[in-house]
C-alpha atoms as a PDB file:
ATOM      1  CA  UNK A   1     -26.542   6.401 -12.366  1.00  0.00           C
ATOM      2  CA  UNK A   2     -24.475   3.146 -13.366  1.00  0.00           C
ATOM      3  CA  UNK A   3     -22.789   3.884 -17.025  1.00  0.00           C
ATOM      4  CA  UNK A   4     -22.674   1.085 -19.647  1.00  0.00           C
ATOM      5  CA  UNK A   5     -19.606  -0.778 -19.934  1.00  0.00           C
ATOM      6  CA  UNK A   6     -19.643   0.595 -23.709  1.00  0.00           C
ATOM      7  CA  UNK A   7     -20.259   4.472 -22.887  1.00  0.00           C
ATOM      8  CA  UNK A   8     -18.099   7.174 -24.631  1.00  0.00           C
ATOM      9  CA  UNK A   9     -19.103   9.816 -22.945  1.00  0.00           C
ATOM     10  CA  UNK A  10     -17.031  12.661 -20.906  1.00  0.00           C
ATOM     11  CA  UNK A  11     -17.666  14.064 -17.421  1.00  0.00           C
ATOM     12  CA  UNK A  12     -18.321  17.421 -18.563  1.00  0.00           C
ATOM     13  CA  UNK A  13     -15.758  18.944 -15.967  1.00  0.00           C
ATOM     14  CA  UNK A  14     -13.356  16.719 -17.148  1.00  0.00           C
ATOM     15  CA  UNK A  15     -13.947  18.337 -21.111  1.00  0.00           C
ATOM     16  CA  UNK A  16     -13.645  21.415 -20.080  1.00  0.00           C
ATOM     17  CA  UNK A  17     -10.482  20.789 -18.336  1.00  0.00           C
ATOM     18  CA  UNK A  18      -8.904  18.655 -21.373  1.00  0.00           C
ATOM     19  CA  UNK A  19      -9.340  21.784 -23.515  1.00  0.00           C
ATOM     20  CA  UNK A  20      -6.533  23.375 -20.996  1.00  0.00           C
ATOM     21  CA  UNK A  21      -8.345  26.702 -20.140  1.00  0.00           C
ATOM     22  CA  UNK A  22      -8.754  25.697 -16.406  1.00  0.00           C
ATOM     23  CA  UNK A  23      -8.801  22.683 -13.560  1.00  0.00           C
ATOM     24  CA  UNK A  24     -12.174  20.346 -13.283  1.00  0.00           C
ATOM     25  CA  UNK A  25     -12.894  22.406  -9.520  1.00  0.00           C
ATOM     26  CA  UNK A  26     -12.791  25.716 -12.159  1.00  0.00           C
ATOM     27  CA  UNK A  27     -15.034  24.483 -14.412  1.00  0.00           C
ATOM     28  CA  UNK A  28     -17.053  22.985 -11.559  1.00  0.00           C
ATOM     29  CA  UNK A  29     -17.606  26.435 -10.378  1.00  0.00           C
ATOM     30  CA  UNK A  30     -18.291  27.489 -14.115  1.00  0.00           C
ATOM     31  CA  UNK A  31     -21.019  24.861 -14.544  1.00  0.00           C
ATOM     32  CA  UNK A  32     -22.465  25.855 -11.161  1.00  0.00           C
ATOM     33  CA  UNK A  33     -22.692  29.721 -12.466  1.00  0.00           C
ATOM     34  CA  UNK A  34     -24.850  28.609 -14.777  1.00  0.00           C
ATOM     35  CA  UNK A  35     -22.319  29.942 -18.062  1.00  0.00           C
ATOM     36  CA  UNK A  36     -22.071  26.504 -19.305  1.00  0.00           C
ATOM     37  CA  UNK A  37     -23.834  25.229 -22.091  1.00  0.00           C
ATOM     38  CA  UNK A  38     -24.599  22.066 -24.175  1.00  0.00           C
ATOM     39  CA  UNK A  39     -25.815  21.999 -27.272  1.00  0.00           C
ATOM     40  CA  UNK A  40     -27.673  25.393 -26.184  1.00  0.00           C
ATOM     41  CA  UNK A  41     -29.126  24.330 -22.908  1.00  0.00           C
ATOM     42  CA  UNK A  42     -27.667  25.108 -19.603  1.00  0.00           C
ATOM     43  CA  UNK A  43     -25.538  22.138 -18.135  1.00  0.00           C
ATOM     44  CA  UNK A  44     -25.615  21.092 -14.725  1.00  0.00           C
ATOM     45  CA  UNK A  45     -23.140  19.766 -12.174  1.00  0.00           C
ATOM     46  CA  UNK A  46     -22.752  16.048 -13.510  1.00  0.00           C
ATOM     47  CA  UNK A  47     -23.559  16.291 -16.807  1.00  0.00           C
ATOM     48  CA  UNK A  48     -22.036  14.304 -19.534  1.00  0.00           C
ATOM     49  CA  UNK A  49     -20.655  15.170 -22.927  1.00  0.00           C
ATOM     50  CA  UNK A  50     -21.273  12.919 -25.981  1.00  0.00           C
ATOM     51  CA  UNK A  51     -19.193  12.690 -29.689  1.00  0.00           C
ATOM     52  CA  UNK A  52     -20.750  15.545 -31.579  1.00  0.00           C
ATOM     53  CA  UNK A  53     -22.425  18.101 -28.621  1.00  0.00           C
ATOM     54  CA  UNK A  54     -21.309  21.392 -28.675  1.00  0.00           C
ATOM     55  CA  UNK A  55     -20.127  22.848 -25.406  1.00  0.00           C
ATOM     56  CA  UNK A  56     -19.841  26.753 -24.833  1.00  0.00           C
ATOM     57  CA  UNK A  57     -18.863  28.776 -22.125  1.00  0.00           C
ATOM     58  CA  UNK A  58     -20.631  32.302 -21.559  1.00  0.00           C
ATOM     59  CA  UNK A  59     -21.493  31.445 -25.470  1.00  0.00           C
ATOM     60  CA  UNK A  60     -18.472  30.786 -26.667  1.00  0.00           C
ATOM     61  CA  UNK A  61     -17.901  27.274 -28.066  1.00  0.00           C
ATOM     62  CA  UNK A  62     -14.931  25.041 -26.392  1.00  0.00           C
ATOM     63  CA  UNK A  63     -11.990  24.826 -28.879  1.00  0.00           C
ATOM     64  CA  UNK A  64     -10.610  21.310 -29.842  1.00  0.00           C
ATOM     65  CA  UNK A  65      -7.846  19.969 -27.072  1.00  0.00           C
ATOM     66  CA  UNK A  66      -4.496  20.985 -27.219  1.00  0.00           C
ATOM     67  CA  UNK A  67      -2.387  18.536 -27.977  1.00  0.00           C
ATOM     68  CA  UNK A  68      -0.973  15.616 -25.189  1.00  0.00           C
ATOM     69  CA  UNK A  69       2.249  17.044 -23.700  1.00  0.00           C
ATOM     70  CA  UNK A  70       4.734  15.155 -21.541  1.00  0.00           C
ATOM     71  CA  UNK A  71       7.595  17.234 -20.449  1.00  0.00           C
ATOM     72  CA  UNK A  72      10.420  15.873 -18.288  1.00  0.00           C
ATOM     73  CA  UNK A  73      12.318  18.429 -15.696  1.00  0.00           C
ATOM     74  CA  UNK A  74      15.195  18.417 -14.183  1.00  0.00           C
ATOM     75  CA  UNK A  75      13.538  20.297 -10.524  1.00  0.00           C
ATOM     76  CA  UNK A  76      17.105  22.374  -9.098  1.00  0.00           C
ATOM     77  CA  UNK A  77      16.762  23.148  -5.281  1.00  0.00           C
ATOM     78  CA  UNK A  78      14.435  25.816  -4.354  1.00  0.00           C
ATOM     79  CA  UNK A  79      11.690  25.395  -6.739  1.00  0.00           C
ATOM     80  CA  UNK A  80       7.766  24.491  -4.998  1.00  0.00           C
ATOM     81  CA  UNK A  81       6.206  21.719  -7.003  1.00  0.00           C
ATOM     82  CA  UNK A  82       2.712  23.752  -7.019  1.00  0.00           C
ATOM     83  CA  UNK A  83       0.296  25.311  -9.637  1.00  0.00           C
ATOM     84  CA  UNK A  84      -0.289  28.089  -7.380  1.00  0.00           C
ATOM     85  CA  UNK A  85       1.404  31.141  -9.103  1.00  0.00           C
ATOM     86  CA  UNK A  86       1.154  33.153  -5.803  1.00  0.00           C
ATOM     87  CA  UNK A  87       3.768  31.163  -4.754  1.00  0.00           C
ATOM     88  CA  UNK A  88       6.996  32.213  -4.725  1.00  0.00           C
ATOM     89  CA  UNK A  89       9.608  30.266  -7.278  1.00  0.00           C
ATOM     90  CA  UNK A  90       6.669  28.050  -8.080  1.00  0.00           C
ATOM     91  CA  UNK A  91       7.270  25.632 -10.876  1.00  0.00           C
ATOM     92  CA  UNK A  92       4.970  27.106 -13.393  1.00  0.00           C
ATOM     93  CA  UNK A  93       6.037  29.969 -13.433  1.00  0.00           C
ATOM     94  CA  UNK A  94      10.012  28.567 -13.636  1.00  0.00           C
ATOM     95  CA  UNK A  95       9.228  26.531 -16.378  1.00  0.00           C
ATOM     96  CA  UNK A  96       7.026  29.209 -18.140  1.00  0.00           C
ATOM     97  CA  UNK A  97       5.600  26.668 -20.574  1.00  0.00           C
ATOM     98  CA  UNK A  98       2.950  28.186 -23.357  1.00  0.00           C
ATOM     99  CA  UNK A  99       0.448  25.506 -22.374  1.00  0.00           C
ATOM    100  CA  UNK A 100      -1.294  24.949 -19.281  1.00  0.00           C
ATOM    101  CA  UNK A 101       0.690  21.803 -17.766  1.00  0.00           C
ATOM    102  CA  UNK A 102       1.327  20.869 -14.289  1.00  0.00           C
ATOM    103  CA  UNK A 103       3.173  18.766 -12.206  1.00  0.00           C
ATOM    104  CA  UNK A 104       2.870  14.913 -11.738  1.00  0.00           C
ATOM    105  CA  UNK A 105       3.838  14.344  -8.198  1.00  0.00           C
ATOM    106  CA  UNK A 106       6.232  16.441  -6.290  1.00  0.00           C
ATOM    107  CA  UNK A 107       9.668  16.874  -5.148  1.00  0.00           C
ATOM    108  CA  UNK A 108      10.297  18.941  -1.799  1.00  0.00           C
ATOM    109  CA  UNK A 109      11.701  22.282  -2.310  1.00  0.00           C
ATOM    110  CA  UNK A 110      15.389  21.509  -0.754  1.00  0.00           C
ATOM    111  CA  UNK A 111      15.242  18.172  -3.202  1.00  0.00           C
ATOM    112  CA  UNK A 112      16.143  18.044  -6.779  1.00  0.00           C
ATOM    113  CA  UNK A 113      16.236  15.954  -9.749  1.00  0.00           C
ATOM    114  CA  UNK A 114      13.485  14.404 -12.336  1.00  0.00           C
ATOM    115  CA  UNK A 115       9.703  15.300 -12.800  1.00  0.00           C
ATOM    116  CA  UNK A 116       7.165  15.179 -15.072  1.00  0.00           C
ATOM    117  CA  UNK A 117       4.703  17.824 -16.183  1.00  0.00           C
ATOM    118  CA  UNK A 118       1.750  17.154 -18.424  1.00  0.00           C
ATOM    119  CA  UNK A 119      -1.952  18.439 -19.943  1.00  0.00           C
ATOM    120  CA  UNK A 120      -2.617  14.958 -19.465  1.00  0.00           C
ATOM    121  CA  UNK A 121      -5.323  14.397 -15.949  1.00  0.00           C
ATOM    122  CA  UNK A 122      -6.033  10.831 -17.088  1.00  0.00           C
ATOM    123  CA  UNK A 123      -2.278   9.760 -16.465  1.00  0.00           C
ATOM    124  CA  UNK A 124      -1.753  11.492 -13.173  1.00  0.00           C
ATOM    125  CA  UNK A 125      -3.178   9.526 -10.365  1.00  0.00           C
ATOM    126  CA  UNK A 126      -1.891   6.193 -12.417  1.00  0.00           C
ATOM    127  CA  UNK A 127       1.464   7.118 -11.811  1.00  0.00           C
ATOM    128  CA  UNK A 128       1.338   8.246  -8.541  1.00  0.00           C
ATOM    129  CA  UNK A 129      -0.840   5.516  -6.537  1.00  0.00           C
ATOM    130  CA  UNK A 130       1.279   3.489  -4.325  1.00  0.00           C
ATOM    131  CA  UNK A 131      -0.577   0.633  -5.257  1.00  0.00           C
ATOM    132  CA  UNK A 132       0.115   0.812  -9.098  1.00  0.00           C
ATOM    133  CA  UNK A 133       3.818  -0.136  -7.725  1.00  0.00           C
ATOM    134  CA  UNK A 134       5.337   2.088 -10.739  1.00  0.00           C
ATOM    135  CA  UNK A 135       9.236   3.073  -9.214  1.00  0.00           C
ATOM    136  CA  UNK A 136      11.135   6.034  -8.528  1.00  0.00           C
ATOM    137  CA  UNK A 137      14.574   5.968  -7.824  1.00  0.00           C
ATOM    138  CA  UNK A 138      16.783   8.485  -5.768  1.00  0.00           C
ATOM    139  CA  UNK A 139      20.283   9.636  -4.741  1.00  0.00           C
ATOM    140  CA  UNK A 140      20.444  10.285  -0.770  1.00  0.00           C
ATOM    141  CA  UNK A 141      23.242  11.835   0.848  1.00  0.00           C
ATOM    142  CA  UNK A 142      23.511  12.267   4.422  1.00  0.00           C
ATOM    143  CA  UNK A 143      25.567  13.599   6.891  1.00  0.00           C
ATOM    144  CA  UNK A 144      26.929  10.891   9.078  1.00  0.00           C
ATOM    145  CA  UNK A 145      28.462   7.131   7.745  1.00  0.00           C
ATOM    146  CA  UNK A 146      26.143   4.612   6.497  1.00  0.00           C
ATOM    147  CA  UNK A 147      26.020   1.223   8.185  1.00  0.00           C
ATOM    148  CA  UNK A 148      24.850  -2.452   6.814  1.00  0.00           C
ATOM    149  CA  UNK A 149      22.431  -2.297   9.886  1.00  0.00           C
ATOM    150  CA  UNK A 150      21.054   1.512   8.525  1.00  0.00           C
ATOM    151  CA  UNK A 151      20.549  -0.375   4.847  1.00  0.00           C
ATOM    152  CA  UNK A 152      18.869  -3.214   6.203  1.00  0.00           C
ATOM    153  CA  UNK A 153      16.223  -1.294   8.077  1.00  0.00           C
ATOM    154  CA  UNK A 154      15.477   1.243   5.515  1.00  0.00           C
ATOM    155  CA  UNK A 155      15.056  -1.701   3.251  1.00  0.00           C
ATOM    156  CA  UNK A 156      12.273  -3.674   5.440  1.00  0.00           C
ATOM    157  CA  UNK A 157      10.474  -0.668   6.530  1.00  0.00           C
ATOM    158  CA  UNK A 158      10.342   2.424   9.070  1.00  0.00           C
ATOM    159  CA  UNK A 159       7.729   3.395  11.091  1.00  0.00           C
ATOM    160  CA  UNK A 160       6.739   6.718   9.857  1.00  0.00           C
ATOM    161  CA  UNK A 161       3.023   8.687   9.803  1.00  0.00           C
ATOM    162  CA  UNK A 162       1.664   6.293  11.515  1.00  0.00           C
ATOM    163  CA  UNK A 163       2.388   3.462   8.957  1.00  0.00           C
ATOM    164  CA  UNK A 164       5.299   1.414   7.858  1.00  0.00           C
ATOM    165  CA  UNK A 165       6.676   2.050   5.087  1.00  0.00           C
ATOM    166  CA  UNK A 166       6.545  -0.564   2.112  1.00  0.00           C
ATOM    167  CA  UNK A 167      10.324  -3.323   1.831  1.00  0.00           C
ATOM    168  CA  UNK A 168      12.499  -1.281  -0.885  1.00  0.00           C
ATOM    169  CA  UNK A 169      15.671  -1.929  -2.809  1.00  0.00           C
ATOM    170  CA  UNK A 170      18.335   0.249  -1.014  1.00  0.00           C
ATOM    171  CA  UNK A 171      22.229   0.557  -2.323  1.00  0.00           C
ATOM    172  CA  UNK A 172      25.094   1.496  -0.193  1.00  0.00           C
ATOM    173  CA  UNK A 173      27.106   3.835  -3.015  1.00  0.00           C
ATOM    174  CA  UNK A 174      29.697   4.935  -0.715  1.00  0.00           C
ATOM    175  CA  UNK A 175      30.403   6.309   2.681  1.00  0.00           C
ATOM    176  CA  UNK A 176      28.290   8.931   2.539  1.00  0.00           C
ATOM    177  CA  UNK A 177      25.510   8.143  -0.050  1.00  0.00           C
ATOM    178  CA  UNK A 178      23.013   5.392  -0.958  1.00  0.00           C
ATOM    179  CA  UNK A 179      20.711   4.645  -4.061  1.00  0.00           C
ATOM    180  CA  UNK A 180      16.894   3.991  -3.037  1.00  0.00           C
ATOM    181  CA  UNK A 181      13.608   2.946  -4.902  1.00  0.00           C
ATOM    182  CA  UNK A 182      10.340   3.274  -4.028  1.00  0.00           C
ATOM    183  CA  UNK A 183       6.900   2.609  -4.731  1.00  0.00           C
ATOM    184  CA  UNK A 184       5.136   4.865  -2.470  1.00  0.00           C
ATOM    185  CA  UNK A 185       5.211   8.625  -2.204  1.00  0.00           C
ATOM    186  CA  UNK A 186       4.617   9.064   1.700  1.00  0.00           C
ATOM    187  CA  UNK A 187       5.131  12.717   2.522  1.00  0.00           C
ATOM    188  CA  UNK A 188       9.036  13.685   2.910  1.00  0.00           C
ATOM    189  CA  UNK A 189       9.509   9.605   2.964  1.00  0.00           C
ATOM    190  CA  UNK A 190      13.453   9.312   2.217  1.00  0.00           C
ATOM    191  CA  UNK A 191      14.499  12.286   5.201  1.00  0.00           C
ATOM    192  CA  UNK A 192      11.599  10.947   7.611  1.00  0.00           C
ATOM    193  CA  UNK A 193      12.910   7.632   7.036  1.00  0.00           C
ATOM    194  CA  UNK A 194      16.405   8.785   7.440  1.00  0.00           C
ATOM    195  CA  UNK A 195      15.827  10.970  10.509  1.00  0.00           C
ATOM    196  CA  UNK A 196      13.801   7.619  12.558  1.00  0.00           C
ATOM    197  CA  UNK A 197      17.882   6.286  12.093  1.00  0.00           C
ATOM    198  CA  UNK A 198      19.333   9.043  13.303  1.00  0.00           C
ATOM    199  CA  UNK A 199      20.767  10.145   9.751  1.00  0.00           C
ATOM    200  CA  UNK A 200      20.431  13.850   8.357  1.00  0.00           C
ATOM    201  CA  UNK A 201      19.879  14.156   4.421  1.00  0.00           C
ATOM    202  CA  UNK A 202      22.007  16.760   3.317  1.00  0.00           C
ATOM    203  CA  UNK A 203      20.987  16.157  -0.658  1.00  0.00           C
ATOM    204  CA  UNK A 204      18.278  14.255  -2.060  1.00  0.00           C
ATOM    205  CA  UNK A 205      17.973  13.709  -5.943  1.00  0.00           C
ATOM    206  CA  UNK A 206      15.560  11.837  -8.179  1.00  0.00           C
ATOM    207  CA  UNK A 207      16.906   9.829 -10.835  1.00  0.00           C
ATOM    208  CA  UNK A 208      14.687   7.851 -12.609  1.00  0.00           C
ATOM    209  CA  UNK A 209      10.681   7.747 -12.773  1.00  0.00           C
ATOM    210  CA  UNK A 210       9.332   4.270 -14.165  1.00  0.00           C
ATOM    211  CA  UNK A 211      11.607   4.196 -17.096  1.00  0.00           C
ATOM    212  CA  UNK A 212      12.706   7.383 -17.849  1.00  0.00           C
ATOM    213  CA  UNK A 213      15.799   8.613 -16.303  1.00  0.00           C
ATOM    214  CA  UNK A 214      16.952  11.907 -15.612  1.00  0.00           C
ATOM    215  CA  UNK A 215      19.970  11.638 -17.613  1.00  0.00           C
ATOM    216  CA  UNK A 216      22.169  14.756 -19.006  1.00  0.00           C
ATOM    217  CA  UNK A 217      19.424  17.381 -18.512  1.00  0.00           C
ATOM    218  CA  UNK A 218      21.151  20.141 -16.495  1.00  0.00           C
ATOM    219  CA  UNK A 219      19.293  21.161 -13.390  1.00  0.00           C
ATOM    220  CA  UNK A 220      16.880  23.791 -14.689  1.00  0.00           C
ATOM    221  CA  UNK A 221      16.457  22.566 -17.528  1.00  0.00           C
ATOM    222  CA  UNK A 222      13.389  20.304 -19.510  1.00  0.00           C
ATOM    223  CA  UNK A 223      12.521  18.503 -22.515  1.00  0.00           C
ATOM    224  CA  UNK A 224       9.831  16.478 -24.478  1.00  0.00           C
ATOM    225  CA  UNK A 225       9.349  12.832 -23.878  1.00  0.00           C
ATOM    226  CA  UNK A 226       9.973  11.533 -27.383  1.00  0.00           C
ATOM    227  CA  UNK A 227       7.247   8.948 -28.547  1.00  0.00           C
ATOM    228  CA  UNK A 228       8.726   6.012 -27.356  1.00  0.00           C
ATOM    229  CA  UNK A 229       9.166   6.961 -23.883  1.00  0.00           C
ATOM    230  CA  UNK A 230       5.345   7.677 -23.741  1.00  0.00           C
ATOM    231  CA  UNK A 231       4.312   4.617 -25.060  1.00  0.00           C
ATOM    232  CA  UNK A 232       6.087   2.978 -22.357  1.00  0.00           C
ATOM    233  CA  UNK A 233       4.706   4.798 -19.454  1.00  0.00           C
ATOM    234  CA  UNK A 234       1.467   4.311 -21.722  1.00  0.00           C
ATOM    235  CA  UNK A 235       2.325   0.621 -21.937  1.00  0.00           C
ATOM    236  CA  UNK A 236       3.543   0.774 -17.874  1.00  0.00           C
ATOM    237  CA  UNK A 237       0.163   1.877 -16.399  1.00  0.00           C
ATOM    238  CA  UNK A 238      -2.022   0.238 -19.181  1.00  0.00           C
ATOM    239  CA  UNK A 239      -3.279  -2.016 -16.576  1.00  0.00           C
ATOM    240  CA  UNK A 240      -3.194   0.557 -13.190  1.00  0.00           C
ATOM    241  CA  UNK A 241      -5.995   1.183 -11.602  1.00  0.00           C
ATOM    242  CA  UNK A 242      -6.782   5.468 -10.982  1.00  0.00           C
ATOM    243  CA  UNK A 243      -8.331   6.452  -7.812  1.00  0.00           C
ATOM    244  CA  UNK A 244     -10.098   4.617  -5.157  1.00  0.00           C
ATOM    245  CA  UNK A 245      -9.232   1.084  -6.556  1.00  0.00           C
ATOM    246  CA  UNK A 246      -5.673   1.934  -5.815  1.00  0.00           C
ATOM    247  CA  UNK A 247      -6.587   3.410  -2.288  1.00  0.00           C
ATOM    248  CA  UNK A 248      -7.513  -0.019  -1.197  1.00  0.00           C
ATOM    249  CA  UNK A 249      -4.853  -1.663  -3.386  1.00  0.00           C
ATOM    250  CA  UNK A 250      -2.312   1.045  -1.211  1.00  0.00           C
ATOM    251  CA  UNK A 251      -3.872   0.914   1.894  1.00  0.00           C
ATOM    252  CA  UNK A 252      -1.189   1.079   4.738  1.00  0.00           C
ATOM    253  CA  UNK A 253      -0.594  -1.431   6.907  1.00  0.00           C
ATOM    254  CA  UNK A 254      -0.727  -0.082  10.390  1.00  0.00           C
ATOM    255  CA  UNK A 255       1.994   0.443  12.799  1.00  0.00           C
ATOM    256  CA  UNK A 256       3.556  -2.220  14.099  1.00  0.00           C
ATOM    257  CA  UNK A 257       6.550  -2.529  16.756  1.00  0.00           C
ATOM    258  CA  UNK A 258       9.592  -3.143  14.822  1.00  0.00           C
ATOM    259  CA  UNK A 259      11.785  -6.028  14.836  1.00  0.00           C
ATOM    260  CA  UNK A 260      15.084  -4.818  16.624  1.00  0.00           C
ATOM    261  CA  UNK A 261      17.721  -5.516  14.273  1.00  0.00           C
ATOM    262  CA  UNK A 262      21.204  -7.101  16.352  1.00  0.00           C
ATOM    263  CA  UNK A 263      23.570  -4.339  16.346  1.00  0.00           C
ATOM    264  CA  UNK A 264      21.391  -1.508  15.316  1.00  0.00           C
ATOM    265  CA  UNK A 265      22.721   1.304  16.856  1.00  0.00           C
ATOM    266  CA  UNK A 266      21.014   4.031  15.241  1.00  0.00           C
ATOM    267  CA  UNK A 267      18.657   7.056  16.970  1.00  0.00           C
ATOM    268  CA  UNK A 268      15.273   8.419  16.032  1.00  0.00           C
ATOM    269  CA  UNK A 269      14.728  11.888  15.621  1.00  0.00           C
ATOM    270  CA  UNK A 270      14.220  12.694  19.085  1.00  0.00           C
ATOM    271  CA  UNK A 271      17.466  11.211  20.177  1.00  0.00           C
ATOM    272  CA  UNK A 272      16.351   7.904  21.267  1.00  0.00           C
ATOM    273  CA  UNK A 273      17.653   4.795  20.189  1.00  0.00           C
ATOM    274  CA  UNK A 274      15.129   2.906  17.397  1.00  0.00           C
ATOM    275  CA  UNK A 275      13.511   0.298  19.348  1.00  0.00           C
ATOM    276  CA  UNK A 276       9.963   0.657  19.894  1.00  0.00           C
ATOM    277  CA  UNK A 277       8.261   1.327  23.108  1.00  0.00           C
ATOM    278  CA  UNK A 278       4.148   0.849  24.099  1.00  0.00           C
ATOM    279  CA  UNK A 279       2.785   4.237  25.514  1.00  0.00           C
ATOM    280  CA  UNK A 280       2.158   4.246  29.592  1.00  0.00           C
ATOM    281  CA  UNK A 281      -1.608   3.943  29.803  1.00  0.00           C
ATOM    282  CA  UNK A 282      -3.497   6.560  31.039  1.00  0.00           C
ATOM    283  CA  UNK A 283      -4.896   6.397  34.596  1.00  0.00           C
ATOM    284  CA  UNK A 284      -9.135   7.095  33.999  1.00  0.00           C
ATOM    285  CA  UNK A 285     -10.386   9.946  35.651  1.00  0.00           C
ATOM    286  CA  UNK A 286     -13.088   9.642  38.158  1.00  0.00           C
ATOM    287  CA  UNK A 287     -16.417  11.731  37.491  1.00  0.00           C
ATOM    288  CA  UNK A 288     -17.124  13.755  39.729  1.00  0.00           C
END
């Protein structure tokens, strides 16, 4: 059913999950158990929650929603970027935070630096779609000396998951390390990039996320955003679009052979110098 352009109304997944006692797939599954109500009569999957109804679950009416929380963390190495408190040195359960909050992207485990946490689901998949273009800036080190030809081809694109990856601002820092910012989140982007050129990250850090940086906060460590800094994210994705707009907005471009680069030099991760080479076709088999 097509909503009004005027309607106030909640997904009632999405209500339950605002109040912070569990994810929208939980109270999907509570709704589905039949132990949800509104305003006395049993909900079903896809129901809607207007200003006023009371909503219970097995009887109980919801509580108001917690208060919005933005908390910015300074990730050290070894920590998973999941909700999933089986996991070992999950970040949850590292944090140990007294409301239910959870991560807004991720950082691999052997990477460190800045990430937010939040209550806030309406936020999440604004920052994080590619096609929003909202930036995240890292420190790469890696293990061999970095070249003007290694720059120039991280910053107009490697082939990588099938895809090439969106032009970039990169920064040679010194011999060693280079400053990066993206706009995409492609999985393990900066060391798949990185190993196409032959190059080996031996530390990876996030610095900055739209315009909060990671400043002084010791690895470990977290604090608040203060008002100001959440206005401007506010203010940042006012205009970004959430789910599926942003899929088409982000849609890769496909693979294309790359433009050798004169006095590239570098390998890909098999060993093989960078340039691109068409697949043998395959001979057809006769039926028999």
């Amino acid at each position: 059913m097509t909503m009004p352009l005027n309607d106030t109304t909640t997904s009632l997944n999405k209500f339950i999950s605002d109040t912070g006692i569990c994810s929208r797939r939980e109270a999907d599954q509570l709704i589905r158990e039949g132990l949800v109500t509104i305003n006395g009569r049993t909900a079903k999957t896809g129901n809607r929650v207007a200003g006023g109804d009371v909503v219970c679950i097995d009887g109980k009416p919801l509580k108001a929603p917690p208060k919005t929380i933005y908390v910015a963390f300074h990730k050290p190495v070894g920590i998973t970027c999941t909700t999933d408190l089986k996991e070992k040195d999950n970040i949850i359960a590292y944090i140990n935070h007294p409301q239910r909050i959870f991560p807004i992207g991720r950082l691999d485990k052997p990477s460190e630096g800045l990430i937010f946490l939040t209550n806030d689901g309406n936020i999440v998949n604004k920052i994080l779609r590619a096609g929003n273009n909202h930036e995240k800036e890292y420190v790469v080190t890696v293990n061999k000396a970095i070249t003007p030809a290694f720059t120039e081809r991280m910053k107009n694109g490697i082939p990588i998951l099938g895809t090439v990856t969106k032009k970039c601002m990169v920064r040679q820092d010194s011999t060693y390390v280079f400053t990066i910012i993206l706009t995409q989140g492609l999985n393990r982007q900066i060391r798949r990039m990185c190993e196409y050129l032959g190059y080996t990250v031996t530390r990876l850090k996030r610095v900055r996320i739209m315009n909060i940086r990671l400043g002084n906060i010791p690895a470990g460590k977290w604090r608040y955003l203060d008002a100001q800094e959440v206005a401007a994210i506010n203010s940042g994705v006012a205009t970004s679009v959430k789910t599926a707009e942003a899929s088409v907005i982000a849609t890769p471009k496909p693979l294309r052979p790359p433009v050798k680069t004169t006095g590239f030099t570098g390998a890909g991760s098999g060993g093989k110098t960078g340039s691109w080479q068409r697949p043998a076709p395959q001979k057809k088999q006769r039926r028999k």
